[in-house]
Protein backbone atom coordinates (compact mmCIF):
# COMPACT_ATOMS: atom_id res chain seq x y z
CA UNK A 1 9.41 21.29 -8.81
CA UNK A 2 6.90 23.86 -7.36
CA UNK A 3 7.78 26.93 -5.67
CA UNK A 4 6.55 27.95 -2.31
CA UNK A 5 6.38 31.22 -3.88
CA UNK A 6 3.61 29.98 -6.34
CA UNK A 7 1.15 28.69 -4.19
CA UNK A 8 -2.29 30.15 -2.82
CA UNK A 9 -1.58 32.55 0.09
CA UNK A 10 -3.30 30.87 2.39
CA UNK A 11 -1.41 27.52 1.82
CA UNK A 12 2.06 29.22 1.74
CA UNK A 13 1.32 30.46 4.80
CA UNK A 14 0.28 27.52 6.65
CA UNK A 15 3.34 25.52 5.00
CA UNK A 16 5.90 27.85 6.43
CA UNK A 17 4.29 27.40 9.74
CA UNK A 18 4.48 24.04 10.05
CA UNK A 19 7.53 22.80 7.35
CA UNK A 20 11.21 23.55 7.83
CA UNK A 21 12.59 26.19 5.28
CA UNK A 22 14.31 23.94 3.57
CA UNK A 23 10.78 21.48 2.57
CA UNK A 24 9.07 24.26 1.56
CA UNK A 25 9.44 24.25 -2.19
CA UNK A 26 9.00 20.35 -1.14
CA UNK A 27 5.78 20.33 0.50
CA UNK A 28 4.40 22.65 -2.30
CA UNK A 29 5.48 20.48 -5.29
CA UNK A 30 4.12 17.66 -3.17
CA UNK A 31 0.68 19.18 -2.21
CA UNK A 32 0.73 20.62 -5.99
CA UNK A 33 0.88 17.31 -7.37
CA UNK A 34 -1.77 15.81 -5.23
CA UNK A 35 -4.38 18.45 -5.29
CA UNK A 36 -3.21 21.22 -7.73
CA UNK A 37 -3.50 23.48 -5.02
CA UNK A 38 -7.14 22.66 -4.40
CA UNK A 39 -8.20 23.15 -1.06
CA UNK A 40 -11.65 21.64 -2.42
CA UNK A 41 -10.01 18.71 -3.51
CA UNK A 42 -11.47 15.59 -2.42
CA UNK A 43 -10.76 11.85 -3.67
CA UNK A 44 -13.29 9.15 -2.29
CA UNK A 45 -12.63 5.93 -3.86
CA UNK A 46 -14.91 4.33 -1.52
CA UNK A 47 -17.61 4.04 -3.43
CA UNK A 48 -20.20 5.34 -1.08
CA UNK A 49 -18.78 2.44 1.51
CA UNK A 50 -18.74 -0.21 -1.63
CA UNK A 51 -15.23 -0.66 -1.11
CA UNK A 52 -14.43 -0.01 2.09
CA UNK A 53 -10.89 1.77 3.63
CA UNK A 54 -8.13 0.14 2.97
CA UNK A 55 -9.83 -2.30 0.36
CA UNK A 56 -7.63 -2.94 -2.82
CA UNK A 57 -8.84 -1.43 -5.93
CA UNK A 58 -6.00 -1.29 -8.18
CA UNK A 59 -2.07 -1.56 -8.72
CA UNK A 60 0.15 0.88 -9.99
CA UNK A 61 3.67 -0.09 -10.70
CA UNK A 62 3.82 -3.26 -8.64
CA UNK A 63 1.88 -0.88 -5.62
CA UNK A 64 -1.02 -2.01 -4.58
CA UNK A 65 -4.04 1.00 -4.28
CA UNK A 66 -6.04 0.77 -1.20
CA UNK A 67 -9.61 2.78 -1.48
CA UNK A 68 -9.61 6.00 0.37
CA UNK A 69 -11.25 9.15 1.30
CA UNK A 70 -8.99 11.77 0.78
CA UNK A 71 -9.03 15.62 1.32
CA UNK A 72 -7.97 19.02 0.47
CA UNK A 73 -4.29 19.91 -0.20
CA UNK A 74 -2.28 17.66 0.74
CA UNK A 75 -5.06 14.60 0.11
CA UNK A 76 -5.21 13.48 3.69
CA UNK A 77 -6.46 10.07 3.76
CA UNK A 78 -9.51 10.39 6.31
CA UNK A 79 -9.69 6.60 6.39
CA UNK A 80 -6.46 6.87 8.33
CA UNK A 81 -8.37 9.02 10.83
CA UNK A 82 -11.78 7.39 11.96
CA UNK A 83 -12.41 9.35 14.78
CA UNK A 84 -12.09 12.66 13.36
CA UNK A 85 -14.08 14.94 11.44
CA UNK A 86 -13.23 14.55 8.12
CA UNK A 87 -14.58 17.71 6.90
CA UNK A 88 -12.26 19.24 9.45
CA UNK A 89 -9.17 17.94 7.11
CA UNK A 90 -10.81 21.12 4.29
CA UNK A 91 -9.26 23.79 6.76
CA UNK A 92 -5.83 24.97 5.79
CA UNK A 93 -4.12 24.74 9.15
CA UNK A 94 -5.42 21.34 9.61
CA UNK A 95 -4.34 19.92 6.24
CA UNK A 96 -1.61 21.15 6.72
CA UNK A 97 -0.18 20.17 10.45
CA UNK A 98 -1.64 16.72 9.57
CA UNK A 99 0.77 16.75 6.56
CA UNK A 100 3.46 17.96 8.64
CA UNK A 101 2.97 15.51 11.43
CA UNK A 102 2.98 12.39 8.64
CA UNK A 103 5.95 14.06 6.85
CA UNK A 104 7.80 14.22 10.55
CA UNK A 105 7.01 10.54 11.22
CA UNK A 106 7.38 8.66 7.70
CA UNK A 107 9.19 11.58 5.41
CA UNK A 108 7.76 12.14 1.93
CA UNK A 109 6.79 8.45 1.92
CA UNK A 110 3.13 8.79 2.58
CA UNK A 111 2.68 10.18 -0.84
CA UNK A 112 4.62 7.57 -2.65
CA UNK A 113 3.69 8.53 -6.44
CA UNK A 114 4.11 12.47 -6.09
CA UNK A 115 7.14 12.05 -3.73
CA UNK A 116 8.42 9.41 -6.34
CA UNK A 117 7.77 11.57 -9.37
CA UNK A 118 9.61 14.61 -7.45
CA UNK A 119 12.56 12.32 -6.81
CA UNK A 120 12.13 12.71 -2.92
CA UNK A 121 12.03 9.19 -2.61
């Protein structure tokens, strides 16, 4: 586990904006885990459009791995967001209220193996 305390300022920040006190250490670990607190992290699986959103490229554990374009911090999965800017998902606030709003909706679920390996789900 990650402390809130640890991460870059600018991160911190936005997480205690948009978390509850009590996920902050959470959403840190979490966003730790998927970018070490990168906010140029970016994992496109897509292969230029060779395999396309959503496509199946592997399995992990019995979970299937769908091909992705995913951003900054909390690795936002643009695919998921078609008609936004994706570049937008490299500003702070943004990755994070996006996080916040799938964290609201579907818990820690959204980032099964980190949430998993955390014991959040």
């Amino acid at each position: 586990m990650y402390s809130i305390n640890d991460a870059p300022t600018e991160l911190a920040d936005a997480i205690r904006e948009f978390f509850p006190r009590e996920e902050w250490d959470n959403a840190a670990s979490i966003s730790y885990l998927e970018s070490e607190w990168k906010w140029d992290a970016e994992a496109d699986t897509t292969a230029g459009g060779a395999f396309p959103c959503g496509t199946v490229i592997a399995t992990r554990g019995g979970v299937k791995i769908a091909a992705e374009h995913s951003i900054s911090y909390f690795q936002i999965n643009a695919c998921n967001y078609p008609d936004w800017n994706w570049a937008h998902f490299f500003n702070v606030r943004q990755n994070v209220g996006t996080a916040h709003a799938l964290w609201s909706e579907r818990g820690w679920s959204p980032w099964y193996f980190s949430a998993q390996t955390l014991g959040l789900i």
